[in-house]
Each structure stands twice: as C-alpha cells, then as structure tokens.
C-alpha atoms as a PDB file:
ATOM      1  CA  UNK A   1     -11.865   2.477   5.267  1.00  0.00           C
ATOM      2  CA  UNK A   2     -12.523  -1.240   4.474  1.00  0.00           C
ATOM      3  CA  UNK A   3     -10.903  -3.492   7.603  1.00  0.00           C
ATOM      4  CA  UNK A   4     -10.123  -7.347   7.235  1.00  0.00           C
ATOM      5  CA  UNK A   5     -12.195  -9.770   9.229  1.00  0.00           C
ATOM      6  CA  UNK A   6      -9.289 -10.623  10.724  1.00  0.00           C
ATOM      7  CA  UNK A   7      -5.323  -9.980  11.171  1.00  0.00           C
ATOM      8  CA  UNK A   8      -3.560 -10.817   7.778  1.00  0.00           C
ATOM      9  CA  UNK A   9      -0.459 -12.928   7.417  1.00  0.00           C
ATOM     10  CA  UNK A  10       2.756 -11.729   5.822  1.00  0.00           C
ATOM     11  CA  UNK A  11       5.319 -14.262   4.954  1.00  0.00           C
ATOM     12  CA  UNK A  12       8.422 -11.943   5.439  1.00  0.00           C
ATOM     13  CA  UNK A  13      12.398 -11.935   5.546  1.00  0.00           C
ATOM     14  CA  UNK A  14      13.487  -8.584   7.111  1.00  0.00           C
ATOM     15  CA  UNK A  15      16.623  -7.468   4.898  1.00  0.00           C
ATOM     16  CA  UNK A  16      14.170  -8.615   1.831  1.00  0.00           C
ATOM     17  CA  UNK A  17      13.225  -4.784   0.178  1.00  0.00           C
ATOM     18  CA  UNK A  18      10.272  -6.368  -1.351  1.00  0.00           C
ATOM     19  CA  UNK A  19       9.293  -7.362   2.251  1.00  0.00           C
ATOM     20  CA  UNK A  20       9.816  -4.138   3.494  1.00  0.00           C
ATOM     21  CA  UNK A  21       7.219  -2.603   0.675  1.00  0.00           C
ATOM     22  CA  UNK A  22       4.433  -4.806   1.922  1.00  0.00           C
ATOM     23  CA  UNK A  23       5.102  -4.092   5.848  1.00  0.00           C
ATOM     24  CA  UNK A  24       5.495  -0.291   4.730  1.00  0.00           C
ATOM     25  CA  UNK A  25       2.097  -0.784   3.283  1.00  0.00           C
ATOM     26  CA  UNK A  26       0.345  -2.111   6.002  1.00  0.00           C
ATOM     27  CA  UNK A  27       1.878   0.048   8.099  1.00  0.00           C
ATOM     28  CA  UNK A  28       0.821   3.080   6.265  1.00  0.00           C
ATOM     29  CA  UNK A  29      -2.667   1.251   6.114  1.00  0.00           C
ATOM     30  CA  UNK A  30      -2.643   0.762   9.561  1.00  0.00           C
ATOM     31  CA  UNK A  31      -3.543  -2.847   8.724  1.00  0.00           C
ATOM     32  CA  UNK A  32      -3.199  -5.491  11.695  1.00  0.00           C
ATOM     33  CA  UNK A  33      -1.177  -9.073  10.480  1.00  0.00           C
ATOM     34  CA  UNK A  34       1.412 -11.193  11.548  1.00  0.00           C
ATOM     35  CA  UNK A  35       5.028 -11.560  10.455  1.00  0.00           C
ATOM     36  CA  UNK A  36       6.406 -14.923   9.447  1.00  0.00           C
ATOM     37  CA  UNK A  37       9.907 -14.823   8.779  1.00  0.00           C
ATOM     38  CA  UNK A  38      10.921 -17.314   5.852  1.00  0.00           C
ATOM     39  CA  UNK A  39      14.379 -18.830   6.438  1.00  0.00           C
ATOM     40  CA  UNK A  40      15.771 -17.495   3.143  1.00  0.00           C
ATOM     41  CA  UNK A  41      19.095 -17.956   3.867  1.00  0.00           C
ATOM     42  CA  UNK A  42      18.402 -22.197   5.225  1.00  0.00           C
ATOM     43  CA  UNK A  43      16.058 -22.215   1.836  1.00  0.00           C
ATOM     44  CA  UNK A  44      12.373 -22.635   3.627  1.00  0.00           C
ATOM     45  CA  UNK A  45      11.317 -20.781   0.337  1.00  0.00           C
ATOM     46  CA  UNK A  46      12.336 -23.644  -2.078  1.00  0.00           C
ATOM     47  CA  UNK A  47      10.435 -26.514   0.036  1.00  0.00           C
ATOM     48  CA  UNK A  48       7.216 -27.565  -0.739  1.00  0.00           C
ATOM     49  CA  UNK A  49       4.695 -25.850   1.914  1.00  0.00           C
ATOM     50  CA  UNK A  50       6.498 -22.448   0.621  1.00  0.00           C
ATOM     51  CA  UNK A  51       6.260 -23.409  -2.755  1.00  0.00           C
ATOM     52  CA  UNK A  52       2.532 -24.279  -2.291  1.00  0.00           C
ATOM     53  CA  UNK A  53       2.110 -20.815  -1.856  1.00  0.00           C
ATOM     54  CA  UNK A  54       4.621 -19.161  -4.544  1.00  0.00           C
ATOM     55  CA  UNK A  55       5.408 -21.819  -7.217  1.00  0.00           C
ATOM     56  CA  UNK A  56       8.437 -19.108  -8.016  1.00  0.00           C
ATOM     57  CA  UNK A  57       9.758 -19.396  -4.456  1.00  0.00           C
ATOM     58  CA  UNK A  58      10.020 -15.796  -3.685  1.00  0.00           C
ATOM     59  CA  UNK A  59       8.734 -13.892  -0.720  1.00  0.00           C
ATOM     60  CA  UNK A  60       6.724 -11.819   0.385  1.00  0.00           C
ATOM     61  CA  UNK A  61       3.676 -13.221   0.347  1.00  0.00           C
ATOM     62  CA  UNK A  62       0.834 -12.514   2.026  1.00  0.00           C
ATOM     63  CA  UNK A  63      -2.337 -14.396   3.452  1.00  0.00           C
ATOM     64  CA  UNK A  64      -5.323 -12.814   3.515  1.00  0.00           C
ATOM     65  CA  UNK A  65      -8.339 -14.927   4.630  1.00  0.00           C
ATOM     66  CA  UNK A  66      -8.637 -18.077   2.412  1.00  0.00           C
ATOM     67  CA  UNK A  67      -6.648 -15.373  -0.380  1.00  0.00           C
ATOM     68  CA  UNK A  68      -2.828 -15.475  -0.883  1.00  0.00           C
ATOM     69  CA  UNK A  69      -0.856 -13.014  -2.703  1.00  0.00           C
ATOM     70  CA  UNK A  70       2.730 -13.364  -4.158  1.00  0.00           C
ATOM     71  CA  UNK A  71       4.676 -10.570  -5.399  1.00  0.00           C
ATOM     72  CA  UNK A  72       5.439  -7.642  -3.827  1.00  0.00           C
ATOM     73  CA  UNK A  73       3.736  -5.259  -6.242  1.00  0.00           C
ATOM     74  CA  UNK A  74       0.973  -7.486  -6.381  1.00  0.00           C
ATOM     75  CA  UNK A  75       0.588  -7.200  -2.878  1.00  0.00           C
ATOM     76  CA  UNK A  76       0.924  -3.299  -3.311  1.00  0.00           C
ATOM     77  CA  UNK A  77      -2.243  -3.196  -5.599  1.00  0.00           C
ATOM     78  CA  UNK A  78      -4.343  -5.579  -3.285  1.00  0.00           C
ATOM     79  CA  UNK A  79      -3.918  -4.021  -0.062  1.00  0.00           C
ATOM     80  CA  UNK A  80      -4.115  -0.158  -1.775  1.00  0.00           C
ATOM     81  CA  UNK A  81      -6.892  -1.307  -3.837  1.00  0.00           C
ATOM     82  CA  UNK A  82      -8.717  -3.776  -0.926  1.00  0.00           C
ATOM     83  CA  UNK A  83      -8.062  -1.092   1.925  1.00  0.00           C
ATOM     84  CA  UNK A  84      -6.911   1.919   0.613  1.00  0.00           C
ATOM     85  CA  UNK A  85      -9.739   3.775   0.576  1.00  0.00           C
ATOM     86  CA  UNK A  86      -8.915   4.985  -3.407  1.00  0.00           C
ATOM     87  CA  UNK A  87      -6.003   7.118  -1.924  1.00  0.00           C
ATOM     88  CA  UNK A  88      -3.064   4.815  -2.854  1.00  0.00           C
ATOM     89  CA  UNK A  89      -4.128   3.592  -5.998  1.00  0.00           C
ATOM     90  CA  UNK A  90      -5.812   6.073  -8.527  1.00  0.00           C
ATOM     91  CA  UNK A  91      -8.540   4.973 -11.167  1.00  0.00           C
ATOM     92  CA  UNK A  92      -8.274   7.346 -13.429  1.00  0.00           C
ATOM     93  CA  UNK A  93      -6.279   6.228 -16.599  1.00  0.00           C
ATOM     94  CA  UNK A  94      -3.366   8.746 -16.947  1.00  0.00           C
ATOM     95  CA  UNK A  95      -2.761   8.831 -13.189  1.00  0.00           C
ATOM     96  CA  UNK A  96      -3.266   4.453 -13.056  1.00  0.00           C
ATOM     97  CA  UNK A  97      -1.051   4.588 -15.778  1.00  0.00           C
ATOM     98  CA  UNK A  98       1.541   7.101 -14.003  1.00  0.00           C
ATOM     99  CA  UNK A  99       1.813   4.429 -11.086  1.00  0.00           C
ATOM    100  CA  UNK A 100       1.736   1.710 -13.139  1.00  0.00           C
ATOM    101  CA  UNK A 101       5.096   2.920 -14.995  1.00  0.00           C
ATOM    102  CA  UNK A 102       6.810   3.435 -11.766  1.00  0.00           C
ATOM    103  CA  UNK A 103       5.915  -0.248 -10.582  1.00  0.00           C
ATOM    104  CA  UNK A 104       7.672  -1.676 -14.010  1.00  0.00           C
ATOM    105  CA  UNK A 105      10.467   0.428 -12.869  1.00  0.00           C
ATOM    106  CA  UNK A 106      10.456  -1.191  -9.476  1.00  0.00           C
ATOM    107  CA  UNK A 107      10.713  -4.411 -11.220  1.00  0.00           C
ATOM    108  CA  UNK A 108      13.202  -3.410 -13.713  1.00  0.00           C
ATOM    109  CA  UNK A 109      15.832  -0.837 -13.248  1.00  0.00           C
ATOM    110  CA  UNK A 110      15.534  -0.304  -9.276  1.00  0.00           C
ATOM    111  CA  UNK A 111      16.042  -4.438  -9.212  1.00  0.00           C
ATOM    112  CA  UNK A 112      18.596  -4.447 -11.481  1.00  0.00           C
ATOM    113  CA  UNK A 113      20.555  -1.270 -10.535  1.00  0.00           C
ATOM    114  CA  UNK A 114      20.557  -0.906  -6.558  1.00  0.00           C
ATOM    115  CA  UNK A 115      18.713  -3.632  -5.725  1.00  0.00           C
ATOM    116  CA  UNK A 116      21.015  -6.174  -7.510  1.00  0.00           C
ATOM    117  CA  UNK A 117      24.025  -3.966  -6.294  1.00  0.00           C
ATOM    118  CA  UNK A 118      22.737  -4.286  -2.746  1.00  0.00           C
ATOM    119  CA  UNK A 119      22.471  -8.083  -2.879  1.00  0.00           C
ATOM    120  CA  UNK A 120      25.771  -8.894  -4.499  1.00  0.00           C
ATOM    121  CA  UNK A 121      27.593  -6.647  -1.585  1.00  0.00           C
ATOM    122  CA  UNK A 122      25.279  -7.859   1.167  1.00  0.00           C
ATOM    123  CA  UNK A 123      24.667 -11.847   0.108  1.00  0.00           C
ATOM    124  CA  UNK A 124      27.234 -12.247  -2.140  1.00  0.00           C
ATOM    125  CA  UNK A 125      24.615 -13.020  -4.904  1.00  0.00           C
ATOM    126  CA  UNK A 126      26.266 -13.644  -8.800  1.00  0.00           C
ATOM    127  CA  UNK A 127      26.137 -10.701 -10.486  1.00  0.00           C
ATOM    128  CA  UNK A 128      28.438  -7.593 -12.495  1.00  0.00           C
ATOM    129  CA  UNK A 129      28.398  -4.961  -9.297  1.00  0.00           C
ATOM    130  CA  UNK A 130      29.744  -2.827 -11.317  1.00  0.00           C
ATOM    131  CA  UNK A 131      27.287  -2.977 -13.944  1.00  0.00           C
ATOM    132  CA  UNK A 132      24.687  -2.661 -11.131  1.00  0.00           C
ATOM    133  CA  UNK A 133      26.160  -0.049 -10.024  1.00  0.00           C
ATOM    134  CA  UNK A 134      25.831   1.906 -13.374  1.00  0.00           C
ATOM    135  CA  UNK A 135      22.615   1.495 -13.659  1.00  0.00           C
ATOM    136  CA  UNK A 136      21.512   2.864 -10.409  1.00  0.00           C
ATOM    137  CA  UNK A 137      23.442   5.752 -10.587  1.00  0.00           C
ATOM    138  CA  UNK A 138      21.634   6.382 -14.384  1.00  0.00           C
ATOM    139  CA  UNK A 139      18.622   5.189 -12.560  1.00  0.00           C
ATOM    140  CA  UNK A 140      19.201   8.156  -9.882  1.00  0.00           C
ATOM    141  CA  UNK A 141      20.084  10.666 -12.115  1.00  0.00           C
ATOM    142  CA  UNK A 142      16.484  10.115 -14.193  1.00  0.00           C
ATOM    143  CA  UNK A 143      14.674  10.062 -10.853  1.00  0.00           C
ATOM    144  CA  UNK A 144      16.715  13.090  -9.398  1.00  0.00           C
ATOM    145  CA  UNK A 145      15.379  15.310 -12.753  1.00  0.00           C
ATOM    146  CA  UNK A 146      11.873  14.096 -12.416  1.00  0.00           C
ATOM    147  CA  UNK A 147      11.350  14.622  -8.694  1.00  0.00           C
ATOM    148  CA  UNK A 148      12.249  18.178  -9.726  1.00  0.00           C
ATOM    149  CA  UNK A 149       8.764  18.150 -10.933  1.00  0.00           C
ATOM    150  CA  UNK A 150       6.776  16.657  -8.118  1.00  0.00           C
ATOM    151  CA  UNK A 151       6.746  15.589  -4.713  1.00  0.00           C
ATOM    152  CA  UNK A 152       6.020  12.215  -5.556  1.00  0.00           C
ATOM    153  CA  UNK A 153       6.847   9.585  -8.832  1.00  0.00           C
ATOM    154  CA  UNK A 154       3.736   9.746 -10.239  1.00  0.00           C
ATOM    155  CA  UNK A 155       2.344  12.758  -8.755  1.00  0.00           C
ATOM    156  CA  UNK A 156       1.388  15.964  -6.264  1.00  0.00           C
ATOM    157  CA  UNK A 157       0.101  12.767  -3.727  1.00  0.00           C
ATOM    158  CA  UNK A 158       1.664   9.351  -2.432  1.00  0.00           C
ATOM    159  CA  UNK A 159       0.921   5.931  -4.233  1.00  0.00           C
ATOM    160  CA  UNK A 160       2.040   2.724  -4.301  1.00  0.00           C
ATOM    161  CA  UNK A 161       4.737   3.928  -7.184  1.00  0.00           C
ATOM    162  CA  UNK A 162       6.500   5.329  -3.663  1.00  0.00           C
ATOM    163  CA  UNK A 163       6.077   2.363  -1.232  1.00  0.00           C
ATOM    164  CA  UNK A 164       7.618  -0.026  -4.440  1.00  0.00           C
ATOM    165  CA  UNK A 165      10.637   2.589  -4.999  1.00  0.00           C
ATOM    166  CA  UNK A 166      11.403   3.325  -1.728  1.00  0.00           C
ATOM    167  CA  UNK A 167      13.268   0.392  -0.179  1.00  0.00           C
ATOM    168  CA  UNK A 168      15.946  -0.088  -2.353  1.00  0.00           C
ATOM    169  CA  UNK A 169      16.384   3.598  -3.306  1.00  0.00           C
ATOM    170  CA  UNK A 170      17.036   4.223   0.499  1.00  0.00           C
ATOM    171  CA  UNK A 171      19.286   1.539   0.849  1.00  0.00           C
ATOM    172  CA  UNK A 172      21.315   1.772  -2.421  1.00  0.00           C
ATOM    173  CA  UNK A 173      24.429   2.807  -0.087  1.00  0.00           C
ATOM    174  CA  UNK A 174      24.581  -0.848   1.299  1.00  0.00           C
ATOM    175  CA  UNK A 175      25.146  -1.706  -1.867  1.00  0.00           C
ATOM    176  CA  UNK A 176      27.734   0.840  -2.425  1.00  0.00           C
ATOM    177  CA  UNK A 177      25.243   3.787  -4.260  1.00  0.00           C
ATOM    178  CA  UNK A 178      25.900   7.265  -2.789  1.00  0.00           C
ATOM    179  CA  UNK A 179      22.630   8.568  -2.707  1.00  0.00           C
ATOM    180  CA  UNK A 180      24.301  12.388  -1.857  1.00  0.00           C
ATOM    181  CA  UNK A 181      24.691  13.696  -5.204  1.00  0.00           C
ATOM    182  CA  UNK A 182      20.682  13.283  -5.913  1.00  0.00           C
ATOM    183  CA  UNK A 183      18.885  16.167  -4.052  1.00  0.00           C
ATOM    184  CA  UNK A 184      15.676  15.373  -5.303  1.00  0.00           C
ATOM    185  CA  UNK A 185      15.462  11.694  -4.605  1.00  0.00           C
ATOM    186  CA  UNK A 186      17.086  11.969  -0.996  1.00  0.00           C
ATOM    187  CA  UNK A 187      14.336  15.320  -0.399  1.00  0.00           C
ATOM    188  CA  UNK A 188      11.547  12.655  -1.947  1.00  0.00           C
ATOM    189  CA  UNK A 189      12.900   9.800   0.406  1.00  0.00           C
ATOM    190  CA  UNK A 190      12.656  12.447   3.512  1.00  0.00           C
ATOM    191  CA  UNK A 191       8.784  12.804   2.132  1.00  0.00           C
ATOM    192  CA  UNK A 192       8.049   9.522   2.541  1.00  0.00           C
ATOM    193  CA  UNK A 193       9.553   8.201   6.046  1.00  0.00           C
ATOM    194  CA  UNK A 194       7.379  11.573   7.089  1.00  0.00           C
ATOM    195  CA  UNK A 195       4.489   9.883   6.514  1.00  0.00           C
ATOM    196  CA  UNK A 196       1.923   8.735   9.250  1.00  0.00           C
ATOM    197  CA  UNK A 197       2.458   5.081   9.475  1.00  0.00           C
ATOM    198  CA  UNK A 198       6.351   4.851   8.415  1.00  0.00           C
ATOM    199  CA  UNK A 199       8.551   2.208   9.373  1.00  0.00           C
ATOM    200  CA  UNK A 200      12.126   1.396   8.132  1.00  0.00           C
ATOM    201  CA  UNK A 201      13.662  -1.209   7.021  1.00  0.00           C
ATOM    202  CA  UNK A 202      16.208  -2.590   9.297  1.00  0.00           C
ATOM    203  CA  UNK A 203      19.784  -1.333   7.711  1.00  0.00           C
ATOM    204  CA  UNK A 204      23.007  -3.819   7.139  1.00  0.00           C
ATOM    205  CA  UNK A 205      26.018  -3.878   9.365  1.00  0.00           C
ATOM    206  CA  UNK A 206      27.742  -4.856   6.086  1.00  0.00           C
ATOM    207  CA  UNK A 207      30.129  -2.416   4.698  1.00  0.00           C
ATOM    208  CA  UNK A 208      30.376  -1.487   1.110  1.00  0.00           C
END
C-alpha cells in the first residue's frame, strides 16, 4: 500500500458527520495525520485563513503535502484512490458507477433527510424537521430493501459508498430517526463498525 511522506492534516469538527467519514477513512487506511479542530460553532470556518483553504467555508478538509482537499467525498476518492490499494474504490465502470450513485446519495437524500434532521435537533439549524424527517425514513425504507440484496451499497465488498453513508445513517436517532424498524440497514451498520480500523463518531448528549 502507497504511504504519505509524511503525517496528513485533517481540518476536523468532531460532531461534523462529514468529518467523521474522512477520520473513518484514515482510520480504516491506517493512515497517520493530525486533527485540527475548526471552531465551527465561534465561525473559524468563515475567516480568511479557513477560507483560503475552502472558498465554501465547510470542513473537512484535509492537507496532504503541498495538496489540500475540500469536501468530504472528495476526500473519500483521494485517500481510497491515493492509498487504497484499489480496494475502496473500484475501476471498473458498473461497479465505479455503483459507488458513485451512493456518494450523490450521500450528498442528497442522507443530507437532506437525517443529516438535516440531525442538525436542526442538535444545532438548532433552519430547517422543516419534519420534512427531514420524511425523507429519511423514505430514505431508510429504500436502503432497508436494497441491503436485502448485499452486504454492502454498492456491493458483496466495502467502498467508499459505506464510509459516506455511514455517519449520518448511524446517528439519524439524534435527530429523532428510529433506525429499529430497518433490519437491513442497522445489520449493514453492524458490518461496518466490524471492520479493522473502525472508529465512531462521538454521539450527542442532546435528546430528541
């Protein structure tokens, strides 16, 4: 497996689930870097050294050598395709193609169903809960009757379709999600945090 020259750099905010996908990554990598947490909550990410990195003021990002990354599914396809080894990422079309719809997904209905849910309850971010709430549970329910198919979202293997679903699919309770009546995603969820390299992402005290 490729190796960096040296530790990377991972500009981080721990209840952030598109943090948590990069440090799962690295972690399943076994990849050496240091955390930087980003005061998201004093806005460090809307100042101009921040913004030097990510015009769009979002983290993570990540620092690799003179090379920095924004976007959390960005960062998915770098490090799987930099030092994955070909295991995270497949070439072939159908199966890139089988990730690739999963990571539109991540961006799309998991952000906008439990991922938005999760942020309205937890940081009292603007938003129809409600609505978000729909959505994830119709969001479940799809991903329930899939997994019924295979282990994993886009196949018999992990990818990086798994590392960007996971986080907010295991966390949908904080935002008030009941993740009980979906067999097949909590069975796929048990899959992945029995991984070599798994680490969690630190859970809210915050009621829903």
């Amino acid at each position: 497996m490729n190796r960096p020259a040296r530790p990377l750099t991972l500009y981080d905010f721990a209840l952030s689930g598109h943090c948590h996908r990069a440090r799962l990554m690295l972690s399943l990598l076994d990849l050496p870097y240091h955390s930087i947490a980003v005061d998201l909550l004093g806005g460090e990410h809307r100042r101009a050294p921040f913004l030097a990195m990510n015009p769009f003021g979002q983290v993570p990002v990540l620092q690799d050598g003179e090379r920095v990354l924004a976007d959390s599914n960005a960062i998915l396809v770098y490090l799987a395709g930099t030092y994955g080894d070909g295991r995270w990422l497949p070439k072939e079309a159908a199966a890139a193609a089988a990730v690739q719809r999963w990571l539109s997904v991540a961006a799309g209905e998991i952000a906008h169903g439990p991922g938005a849910a999760r942020g309205q309850v937890l940081f009292k971010l603007p938003g129809d809960l409600a609505e978000a709430r729909k959505r994830a549970q119709r969001l479940l329910g799809v991903m329930d009757q899939e997994l019924q198919q295979r282990a994993f979202l886009a196949g018999a293997e992990p990818t990086i379709a798994d590392v960007a679903g996971y986080s907010y699919i295991a966390h949908a309770p904080e935002g008030g999600v009941a993740l009980e009546p979906y067999a097949h995603v909590r069975a796929w969820l048990a899959r992945i945090e029995q991984l070599p390299g798994f680490v969690g992402m630190q859970r809210s005290q915050v009621a829903a």
